[in-house]
Protein backbone atom coordinates (compact mmCIF):
# COMPACT_ATOMS: atom_id res chain seq x y z
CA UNK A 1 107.29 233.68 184.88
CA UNK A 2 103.49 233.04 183.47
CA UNK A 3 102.30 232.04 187.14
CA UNK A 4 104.17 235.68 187.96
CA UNK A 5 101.99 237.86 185.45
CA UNK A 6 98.82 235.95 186.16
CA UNK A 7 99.36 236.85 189.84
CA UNK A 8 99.93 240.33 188.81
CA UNK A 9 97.09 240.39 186.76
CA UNK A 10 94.86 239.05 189.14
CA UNK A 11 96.02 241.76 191.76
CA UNK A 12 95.69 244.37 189.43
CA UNK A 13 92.12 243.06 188.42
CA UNK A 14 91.08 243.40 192.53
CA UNK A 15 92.45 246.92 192.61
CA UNK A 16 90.69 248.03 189.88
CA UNK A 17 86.88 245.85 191.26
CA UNK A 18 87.54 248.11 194.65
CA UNK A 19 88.54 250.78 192.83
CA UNK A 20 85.11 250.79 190.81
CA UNK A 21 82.81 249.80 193.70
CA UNK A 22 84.20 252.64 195.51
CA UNK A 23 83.31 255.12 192.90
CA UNK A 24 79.92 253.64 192.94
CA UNK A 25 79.57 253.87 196.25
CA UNK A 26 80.14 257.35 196.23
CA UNK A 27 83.65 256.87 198.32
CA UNK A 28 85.13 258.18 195.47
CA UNK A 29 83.69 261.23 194.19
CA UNK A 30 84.60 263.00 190.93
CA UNK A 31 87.75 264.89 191.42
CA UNK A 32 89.09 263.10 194.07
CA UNK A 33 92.64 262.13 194.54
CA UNK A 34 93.32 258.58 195.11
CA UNK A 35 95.68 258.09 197.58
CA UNK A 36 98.00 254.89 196.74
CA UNK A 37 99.61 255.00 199.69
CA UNK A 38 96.32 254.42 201.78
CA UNK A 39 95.05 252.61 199.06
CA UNK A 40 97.79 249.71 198.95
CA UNK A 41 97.47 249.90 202.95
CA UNK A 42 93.81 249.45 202.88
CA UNK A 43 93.39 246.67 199.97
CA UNK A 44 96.87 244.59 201.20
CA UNK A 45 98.69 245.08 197.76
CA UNK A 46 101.73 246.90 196.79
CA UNK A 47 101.69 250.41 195.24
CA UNK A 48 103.64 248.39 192.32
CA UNK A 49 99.82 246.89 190.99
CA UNK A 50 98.02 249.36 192.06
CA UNK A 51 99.98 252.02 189.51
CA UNK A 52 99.18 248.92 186.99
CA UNK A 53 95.75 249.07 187.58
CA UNK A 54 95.53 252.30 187.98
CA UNK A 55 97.31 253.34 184.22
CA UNK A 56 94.24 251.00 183.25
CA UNK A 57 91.57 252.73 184.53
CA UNK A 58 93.20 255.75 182.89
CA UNK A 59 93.66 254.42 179.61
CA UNK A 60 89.69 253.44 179.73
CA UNK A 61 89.62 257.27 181.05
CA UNK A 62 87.89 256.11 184.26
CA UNK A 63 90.32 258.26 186.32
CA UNK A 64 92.82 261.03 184.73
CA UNK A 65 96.77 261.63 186.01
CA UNK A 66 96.40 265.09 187.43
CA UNK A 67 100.29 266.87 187.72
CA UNK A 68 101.53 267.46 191.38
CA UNK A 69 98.57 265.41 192.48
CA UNK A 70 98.49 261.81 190.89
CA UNK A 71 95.38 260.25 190.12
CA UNK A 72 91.44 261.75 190.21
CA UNK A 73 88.33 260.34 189.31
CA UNK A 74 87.55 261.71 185.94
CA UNK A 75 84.03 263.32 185.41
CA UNK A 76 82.20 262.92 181.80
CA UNK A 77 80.37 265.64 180.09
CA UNK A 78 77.46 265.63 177.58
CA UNK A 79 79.88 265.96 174.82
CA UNK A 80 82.28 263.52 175.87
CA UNK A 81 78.86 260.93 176.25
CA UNK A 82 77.29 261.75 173.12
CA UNK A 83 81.05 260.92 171.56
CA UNK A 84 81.04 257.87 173.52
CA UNK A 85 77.71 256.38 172.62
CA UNK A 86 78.41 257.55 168.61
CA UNK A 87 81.47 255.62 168.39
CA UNK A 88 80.33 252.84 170.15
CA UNK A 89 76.98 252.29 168.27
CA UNK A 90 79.38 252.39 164.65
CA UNK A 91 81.89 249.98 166.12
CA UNK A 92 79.35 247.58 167.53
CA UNK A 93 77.61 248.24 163.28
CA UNK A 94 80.77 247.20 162.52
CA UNK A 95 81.22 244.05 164.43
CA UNK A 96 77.78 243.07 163.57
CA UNK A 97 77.91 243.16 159.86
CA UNK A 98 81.28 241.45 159.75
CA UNK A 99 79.47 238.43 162.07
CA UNK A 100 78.08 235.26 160.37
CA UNK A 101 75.05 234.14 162.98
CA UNK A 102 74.44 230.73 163.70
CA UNK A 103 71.12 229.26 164.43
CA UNK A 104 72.58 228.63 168.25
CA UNK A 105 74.09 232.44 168.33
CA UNK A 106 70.34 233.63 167.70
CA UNK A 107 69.42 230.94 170.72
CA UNK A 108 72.22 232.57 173.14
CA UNK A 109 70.85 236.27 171.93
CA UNK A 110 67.40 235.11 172.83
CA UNK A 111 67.89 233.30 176.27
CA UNK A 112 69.86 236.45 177.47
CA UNK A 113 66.80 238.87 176.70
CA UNK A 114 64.66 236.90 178.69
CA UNK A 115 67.92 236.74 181.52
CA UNK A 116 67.56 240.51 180.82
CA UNK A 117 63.89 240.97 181.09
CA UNK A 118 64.13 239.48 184.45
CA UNK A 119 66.69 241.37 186.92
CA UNK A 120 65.38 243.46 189.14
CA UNK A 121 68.22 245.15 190.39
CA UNK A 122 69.34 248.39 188.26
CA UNK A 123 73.02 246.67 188.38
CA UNK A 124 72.64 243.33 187.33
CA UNK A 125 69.98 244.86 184.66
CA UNK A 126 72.80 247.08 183.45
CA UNK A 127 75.58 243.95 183.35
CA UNK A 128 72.78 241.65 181.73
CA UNK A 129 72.29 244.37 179.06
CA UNK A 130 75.63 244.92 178.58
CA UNK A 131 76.57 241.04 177.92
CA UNK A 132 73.91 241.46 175.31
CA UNK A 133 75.80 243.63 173.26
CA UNK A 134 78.74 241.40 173.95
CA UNK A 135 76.59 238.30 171.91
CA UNK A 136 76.11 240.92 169.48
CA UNK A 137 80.18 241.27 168.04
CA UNK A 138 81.53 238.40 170.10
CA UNK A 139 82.17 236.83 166.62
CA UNK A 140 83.44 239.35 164.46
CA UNK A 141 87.00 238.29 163.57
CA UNK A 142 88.37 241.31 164.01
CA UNK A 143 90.44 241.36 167.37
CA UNK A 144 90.81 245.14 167.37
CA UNK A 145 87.62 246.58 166.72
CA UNK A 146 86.66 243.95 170.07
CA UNK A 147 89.23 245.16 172.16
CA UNK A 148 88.32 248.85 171.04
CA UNK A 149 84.81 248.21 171.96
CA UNK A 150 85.81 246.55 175.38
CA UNK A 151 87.67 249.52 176.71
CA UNK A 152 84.71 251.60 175.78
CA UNK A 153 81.96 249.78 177.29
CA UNK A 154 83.97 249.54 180.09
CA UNK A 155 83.96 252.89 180.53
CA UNK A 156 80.12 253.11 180.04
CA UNK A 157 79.00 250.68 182.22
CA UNK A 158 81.47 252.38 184.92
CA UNK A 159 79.43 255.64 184.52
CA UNK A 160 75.52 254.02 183.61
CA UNK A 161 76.30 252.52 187.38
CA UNK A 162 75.75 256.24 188.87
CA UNK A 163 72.23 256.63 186.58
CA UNK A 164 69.16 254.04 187.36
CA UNK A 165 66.78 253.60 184.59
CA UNK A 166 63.04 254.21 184.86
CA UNK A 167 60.62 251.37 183.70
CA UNK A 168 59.49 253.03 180.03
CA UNK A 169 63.58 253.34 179.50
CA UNK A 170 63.67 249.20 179.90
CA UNK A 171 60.46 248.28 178.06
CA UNK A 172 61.86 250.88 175.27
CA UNK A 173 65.43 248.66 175.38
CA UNK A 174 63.50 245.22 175.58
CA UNK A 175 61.42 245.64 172.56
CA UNK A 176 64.76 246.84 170.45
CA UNK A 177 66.90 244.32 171.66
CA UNK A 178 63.87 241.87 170.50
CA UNK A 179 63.70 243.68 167.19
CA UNK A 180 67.71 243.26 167.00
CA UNK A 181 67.38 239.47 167.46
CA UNK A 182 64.07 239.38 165.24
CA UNK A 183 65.85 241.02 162.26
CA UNK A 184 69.24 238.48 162.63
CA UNK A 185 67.29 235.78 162.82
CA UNK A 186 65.63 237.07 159.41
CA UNK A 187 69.13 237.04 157.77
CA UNK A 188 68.14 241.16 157.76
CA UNK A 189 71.46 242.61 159.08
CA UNK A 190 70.72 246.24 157.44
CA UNK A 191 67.72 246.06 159.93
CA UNK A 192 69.39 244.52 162.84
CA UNK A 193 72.34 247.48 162.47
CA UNK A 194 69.72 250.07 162.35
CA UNK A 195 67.63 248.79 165.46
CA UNK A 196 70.92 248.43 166.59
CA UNK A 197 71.83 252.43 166.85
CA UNK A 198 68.54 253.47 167.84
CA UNK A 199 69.17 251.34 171.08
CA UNK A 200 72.34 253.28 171.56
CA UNK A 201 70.61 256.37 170.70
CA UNK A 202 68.22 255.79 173.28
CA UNK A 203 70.83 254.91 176.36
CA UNK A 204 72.39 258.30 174.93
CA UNK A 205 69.47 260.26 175.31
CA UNK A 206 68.91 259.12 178.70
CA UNK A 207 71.74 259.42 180.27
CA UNK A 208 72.51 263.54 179.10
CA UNK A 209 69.34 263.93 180.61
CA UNK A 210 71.18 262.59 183.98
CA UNK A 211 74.33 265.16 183.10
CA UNK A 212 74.79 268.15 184.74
């Protein structure tokens, strides 16, 4: 039984990596209907895991269910973005101030700003950042708020995919991330979870610049 649901998850974890690249690709465009009939022909699984994966990438509102025509790839509006980025930049507040750093946690936080700082691809950039924030909470004790947080980032980094950042939007990132880790390091959390919304204030203001 636990081999069978780790098979299924695995499947269901492929479906929604094609699923995603696809999108990103542009193979997907926003609006269209995904076919699980082709799909499940195409990718060599059953329709069974691909509705599992594909209730997923709802729930993380990736893709909506659409009556009389299944699934679509959902679009995201300023609103919807500046709603995103708000809640995520309180949750990740939240996380932070409930986290007791360790000298070795401000180590990690520092070796992945300079893994950051030296991508130089606009998608591993955008992963490395994102595994940044993930340092940030990763020790909060409280399993919700994480799992909260996961389902929306997930979301984000789906969309900040389709938007490549110029070079003044990553020096701008770099030296608040830096602050971040300066102000933990200080014992300063206050600071830290103020630095720490301006960042997400930043992304925000970016990307509605990228919305039609």
């Amino acid at each position: 039984m636990y081999l069978h649901t780790m098979h299924q998850q695995v499947l269901r974890n492929q479906v929604k990596a094609h699923l995603l690249n696809q999108i990103h690709e542009g193979e997907l465009a926003m609006g269209k209907t995904i076919n699980l009939a082709a799909l499940s022909r195409k990718i060599g699984i059953s329709v069974t895991p691909i509705r599992e994966a594909l209730s997923q990438l709802e729930q993380a509102r990736i893709i909506k269910a659409v009556p009389n025509r299944g699934f679509v790839v959902a679009g995201l509006t300023k609103k919807e973005a500046k709603n995103l980025y708000e809640t995520i930049a309180q949750l990740e507040i939240m996380a932070l101030e409930d986290t007791n750093f360790s000298k070795e946690d401000v180590e990690r936080l520092q070796n992945q700003q300079v893994k950051l700082k030296r991508t130089n691809t606009h998608l591993n950039r955008l992963k490395a950042r994102f595994e940044f924030h993930d340092l940030l909470v990763r020790k909060c004790a409280n399993t919700v708020l994480l799992q909260i947080l996961d389902d929306l980032k997930a979301r984000l980094l789906f969309y900040e995919q389709g938007f490549g950042q110029d070079i003044s939007f990553y020096e701008n990132v770099d030296n608040q991330n830096e602050a971040i880790i300066q102000a933990i390091a200080e014992d300063n959390v206050p600071t830290a979870a103020l630095i720490l919304k301006m960042n997400w204030m930043v992304v925000l203001e970016y990307i509605e610049k990228q919305l039609v």
